[in-house]
N, C-alpha and C. Protein backbone atom coordinates (compact mmCIF):
# COMPACT_ATOMS: atom_id res chain seq x y z
N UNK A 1 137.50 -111.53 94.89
CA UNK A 1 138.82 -111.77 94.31
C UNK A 1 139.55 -112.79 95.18
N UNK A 2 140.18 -113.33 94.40
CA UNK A 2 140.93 -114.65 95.28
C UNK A 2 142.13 -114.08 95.96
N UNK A 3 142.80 -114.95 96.73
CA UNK A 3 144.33 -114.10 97.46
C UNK A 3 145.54 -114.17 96.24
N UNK A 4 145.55 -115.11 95.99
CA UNK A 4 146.11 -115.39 94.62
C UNK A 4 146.40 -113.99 93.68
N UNK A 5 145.00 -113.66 92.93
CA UNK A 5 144.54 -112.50 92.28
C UNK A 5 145.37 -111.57 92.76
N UNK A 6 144.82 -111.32 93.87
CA UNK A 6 145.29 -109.74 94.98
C UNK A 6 146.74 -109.92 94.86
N UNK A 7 147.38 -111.02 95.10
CA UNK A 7 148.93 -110.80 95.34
C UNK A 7 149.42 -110.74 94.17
N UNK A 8 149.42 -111.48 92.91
CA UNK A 8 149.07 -110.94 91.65
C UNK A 8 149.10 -109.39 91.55
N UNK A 9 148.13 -108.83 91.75
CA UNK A 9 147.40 -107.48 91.39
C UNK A 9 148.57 -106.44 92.00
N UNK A 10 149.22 -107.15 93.16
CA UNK A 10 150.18 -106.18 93.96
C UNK A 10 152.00 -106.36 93.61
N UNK A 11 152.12 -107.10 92.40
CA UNK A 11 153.49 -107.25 91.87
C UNK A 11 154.20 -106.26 91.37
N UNK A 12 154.94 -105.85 90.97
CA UNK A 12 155.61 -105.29 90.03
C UNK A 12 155.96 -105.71 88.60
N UNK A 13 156.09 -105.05 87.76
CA UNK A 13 156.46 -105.64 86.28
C UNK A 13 157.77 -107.03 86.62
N UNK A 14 158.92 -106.70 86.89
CA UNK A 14 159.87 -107.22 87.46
C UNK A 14 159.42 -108.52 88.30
N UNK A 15 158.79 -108.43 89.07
CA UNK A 15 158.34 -109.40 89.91
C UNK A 15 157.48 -110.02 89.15
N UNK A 16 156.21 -109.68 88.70
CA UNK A 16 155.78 -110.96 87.29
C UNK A 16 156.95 -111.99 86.65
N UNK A 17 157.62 -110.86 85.79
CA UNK A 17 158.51 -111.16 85.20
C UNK A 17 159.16 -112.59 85.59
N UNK A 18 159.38 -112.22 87.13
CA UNK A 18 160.19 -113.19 87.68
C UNK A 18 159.27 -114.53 88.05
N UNK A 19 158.19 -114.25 88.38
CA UNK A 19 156.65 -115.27 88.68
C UNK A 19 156.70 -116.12 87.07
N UNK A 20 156.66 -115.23 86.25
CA UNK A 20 155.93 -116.01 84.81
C UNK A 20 157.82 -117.26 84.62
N UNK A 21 158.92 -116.58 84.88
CA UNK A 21 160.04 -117.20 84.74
C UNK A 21 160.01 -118.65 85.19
N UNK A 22 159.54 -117.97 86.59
CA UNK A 22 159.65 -119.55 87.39
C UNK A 22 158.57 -120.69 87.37
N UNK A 23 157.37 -119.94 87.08
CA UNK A 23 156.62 -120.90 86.68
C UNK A 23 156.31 -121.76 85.01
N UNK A 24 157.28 -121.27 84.48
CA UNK A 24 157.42 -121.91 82.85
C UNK A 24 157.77 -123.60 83.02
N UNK A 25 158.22 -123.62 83.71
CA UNK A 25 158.36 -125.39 83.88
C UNK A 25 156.93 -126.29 84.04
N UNK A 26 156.62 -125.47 84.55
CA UNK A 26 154.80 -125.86 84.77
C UNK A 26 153.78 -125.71 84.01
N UNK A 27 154.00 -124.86 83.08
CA UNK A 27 152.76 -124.09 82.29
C UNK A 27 153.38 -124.15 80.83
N UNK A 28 154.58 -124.84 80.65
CA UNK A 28 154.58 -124.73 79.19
C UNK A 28 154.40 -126.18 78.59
N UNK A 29 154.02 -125.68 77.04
CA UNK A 29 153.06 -126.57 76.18
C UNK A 29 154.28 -127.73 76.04
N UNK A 30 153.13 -128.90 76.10
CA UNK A 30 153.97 -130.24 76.05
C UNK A 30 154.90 -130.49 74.79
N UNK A 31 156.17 -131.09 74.73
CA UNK A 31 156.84 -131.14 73.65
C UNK A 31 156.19 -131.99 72.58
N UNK A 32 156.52 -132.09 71.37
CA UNK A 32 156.31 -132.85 70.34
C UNK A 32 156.47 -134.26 70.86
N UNK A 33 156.12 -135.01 70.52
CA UNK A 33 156.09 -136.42 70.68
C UNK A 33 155.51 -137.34 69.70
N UNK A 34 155.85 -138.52 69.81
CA UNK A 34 155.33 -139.92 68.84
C UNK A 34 154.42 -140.08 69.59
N UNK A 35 153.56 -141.02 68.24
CA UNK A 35 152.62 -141.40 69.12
C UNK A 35 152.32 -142.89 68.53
N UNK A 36 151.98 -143.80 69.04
CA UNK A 36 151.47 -145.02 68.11
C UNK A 36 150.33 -145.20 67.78
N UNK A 37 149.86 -146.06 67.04
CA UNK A 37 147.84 -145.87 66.53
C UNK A 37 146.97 -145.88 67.40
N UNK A 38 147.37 -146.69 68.81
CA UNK A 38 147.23 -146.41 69.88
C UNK A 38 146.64 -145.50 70.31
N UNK A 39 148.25 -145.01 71.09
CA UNK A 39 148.09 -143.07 71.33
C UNK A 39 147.33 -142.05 70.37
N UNK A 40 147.54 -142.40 69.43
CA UNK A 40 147.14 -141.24 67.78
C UNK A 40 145.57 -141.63 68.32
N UNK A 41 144.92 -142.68 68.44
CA UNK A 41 143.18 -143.08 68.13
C UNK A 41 142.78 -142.16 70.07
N UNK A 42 143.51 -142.68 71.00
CA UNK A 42 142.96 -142.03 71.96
C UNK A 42 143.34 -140.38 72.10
N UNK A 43 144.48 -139.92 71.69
CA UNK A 43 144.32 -138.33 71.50
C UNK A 43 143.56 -137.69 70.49
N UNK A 44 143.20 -138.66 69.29
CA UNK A 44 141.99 -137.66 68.48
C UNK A 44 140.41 -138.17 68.84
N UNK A 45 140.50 -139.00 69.80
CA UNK A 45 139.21 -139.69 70.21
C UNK A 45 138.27 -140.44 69.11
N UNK A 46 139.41 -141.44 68.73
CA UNK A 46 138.86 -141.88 67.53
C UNK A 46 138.97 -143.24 67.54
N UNK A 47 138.40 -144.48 66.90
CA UNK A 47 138.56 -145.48 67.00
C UNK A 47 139.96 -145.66 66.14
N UNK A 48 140.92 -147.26 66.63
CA UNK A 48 141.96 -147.78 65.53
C UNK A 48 141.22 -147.57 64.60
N UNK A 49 139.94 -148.64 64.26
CA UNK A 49 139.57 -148.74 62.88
C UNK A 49 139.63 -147.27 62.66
N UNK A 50 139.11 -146.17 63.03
CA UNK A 50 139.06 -144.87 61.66
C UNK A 50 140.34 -144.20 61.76
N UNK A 51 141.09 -144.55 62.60
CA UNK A 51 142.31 -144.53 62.06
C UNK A 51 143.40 -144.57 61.07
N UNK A 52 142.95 -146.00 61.13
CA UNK A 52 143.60 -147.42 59.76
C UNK A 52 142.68 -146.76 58.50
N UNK A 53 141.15 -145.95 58.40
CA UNK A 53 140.93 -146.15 57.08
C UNK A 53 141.25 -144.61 56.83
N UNK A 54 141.83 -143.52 58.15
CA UNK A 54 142.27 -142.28 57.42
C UNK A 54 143.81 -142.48 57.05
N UNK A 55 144.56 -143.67 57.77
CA UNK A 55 146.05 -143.73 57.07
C UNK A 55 145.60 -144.42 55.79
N UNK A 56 144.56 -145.17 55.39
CA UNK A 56 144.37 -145.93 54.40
C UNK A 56 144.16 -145.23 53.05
N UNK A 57 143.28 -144.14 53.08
CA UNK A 57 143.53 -143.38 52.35
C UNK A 57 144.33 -142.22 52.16
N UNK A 58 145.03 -142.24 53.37
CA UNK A 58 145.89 -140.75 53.02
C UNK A 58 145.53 -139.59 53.77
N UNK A 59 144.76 -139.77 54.19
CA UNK A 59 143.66 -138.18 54.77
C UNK A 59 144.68 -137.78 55.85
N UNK A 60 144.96 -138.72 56.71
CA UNK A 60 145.90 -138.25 57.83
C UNK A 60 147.46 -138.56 57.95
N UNK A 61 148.15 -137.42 58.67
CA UNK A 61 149.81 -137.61 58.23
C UNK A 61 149.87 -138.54 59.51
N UNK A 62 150.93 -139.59 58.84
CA UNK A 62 151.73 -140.50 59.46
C UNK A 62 153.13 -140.85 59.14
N UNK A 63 153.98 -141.60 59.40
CA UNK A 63 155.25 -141.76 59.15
C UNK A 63 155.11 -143.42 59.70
N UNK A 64 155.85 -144.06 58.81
CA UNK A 64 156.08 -145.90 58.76
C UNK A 64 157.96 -145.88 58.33
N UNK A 65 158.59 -147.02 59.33
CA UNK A 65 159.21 -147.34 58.74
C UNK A 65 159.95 -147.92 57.79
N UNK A 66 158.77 -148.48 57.39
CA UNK A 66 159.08 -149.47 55.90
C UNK A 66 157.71 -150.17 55.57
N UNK A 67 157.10 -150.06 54.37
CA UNK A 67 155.69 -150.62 53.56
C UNK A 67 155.28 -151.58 54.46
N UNK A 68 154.03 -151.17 55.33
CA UNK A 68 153.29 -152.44 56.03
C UNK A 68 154.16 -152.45 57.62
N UNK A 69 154.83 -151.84 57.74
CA UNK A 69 155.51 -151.58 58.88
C UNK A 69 154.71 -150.97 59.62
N UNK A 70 155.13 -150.66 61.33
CA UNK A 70 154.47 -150.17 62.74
C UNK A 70 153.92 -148.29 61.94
N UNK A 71 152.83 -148.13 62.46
CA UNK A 71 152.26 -146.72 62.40
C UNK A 71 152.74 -145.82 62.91
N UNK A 72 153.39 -144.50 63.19
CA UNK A 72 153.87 -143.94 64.00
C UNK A 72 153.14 -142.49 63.74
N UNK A 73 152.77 -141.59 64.59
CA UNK A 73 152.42 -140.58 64.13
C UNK A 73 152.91 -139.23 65.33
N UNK A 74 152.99 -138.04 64.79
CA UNK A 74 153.48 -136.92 65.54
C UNK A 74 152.27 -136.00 66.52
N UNK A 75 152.22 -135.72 67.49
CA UNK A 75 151.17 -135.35 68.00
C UNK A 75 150.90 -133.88 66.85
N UNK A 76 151.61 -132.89 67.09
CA UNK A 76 151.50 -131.48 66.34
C UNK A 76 151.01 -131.94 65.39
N UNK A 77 151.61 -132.80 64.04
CA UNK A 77 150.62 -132.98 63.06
C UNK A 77 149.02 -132.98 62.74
N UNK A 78 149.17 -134.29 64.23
CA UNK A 78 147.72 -134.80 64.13
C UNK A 78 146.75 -133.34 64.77
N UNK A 79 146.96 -132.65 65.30
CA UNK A 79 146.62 -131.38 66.34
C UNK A 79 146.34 -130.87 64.85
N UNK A 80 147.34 -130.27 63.55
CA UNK A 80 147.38 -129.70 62.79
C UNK A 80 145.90 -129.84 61.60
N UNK A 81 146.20 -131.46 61.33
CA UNK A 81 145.03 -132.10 60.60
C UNK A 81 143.51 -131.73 61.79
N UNK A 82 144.02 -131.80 62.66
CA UNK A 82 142.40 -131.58 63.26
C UNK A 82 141.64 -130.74 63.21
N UNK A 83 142.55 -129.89 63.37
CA UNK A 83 141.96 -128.37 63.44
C UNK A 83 142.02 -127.38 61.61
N UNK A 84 142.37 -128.57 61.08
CA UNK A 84 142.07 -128.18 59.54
C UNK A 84 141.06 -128.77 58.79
N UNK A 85 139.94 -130.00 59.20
CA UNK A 85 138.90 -130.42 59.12
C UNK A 85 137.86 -129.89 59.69
């Protein structure tokens, strides 16, 4: 067992409590964010091109600001579509 573990193992409810409190700055899940085709192709590990032909048909959610305009996409979405294929 690590020392870690053991001191762990020797807390109190209260004292977790207070451990899991203070360490939430550290351990919690990253916020929502944009991403550009960019970002979107290297967080789904995907090329631009299959990118461009899943916004091309529709398959994947994105958001544009105007027809033919910059790509923008939401990480959670894309997380969402992934894990629904």
């Amino acid at each position: 067992m690590s020392v870690a573990a053991a001191i762990i193992d020797e807390l109190s409810e209260r004292e977790l409590a207070e451990l899991a409190q203070r360490l939430e700055p550290y351990i919690a899940p990253p916020q929502d964010q944009w991403l550009d085709a960019k970002q979107a192709s290297e967080h789904l590990a995907i090329s631009i091109e299959t990118l461009h032909r899943h916004t091309s048909n529709r398959a994947i959610p994105f958001h544009q600001d105007c027809p033919g305009g910059k790509l923008y996409f939401k990480r959670s979405e894309l997380d969402r579509w992934r894990e629904s294929g």
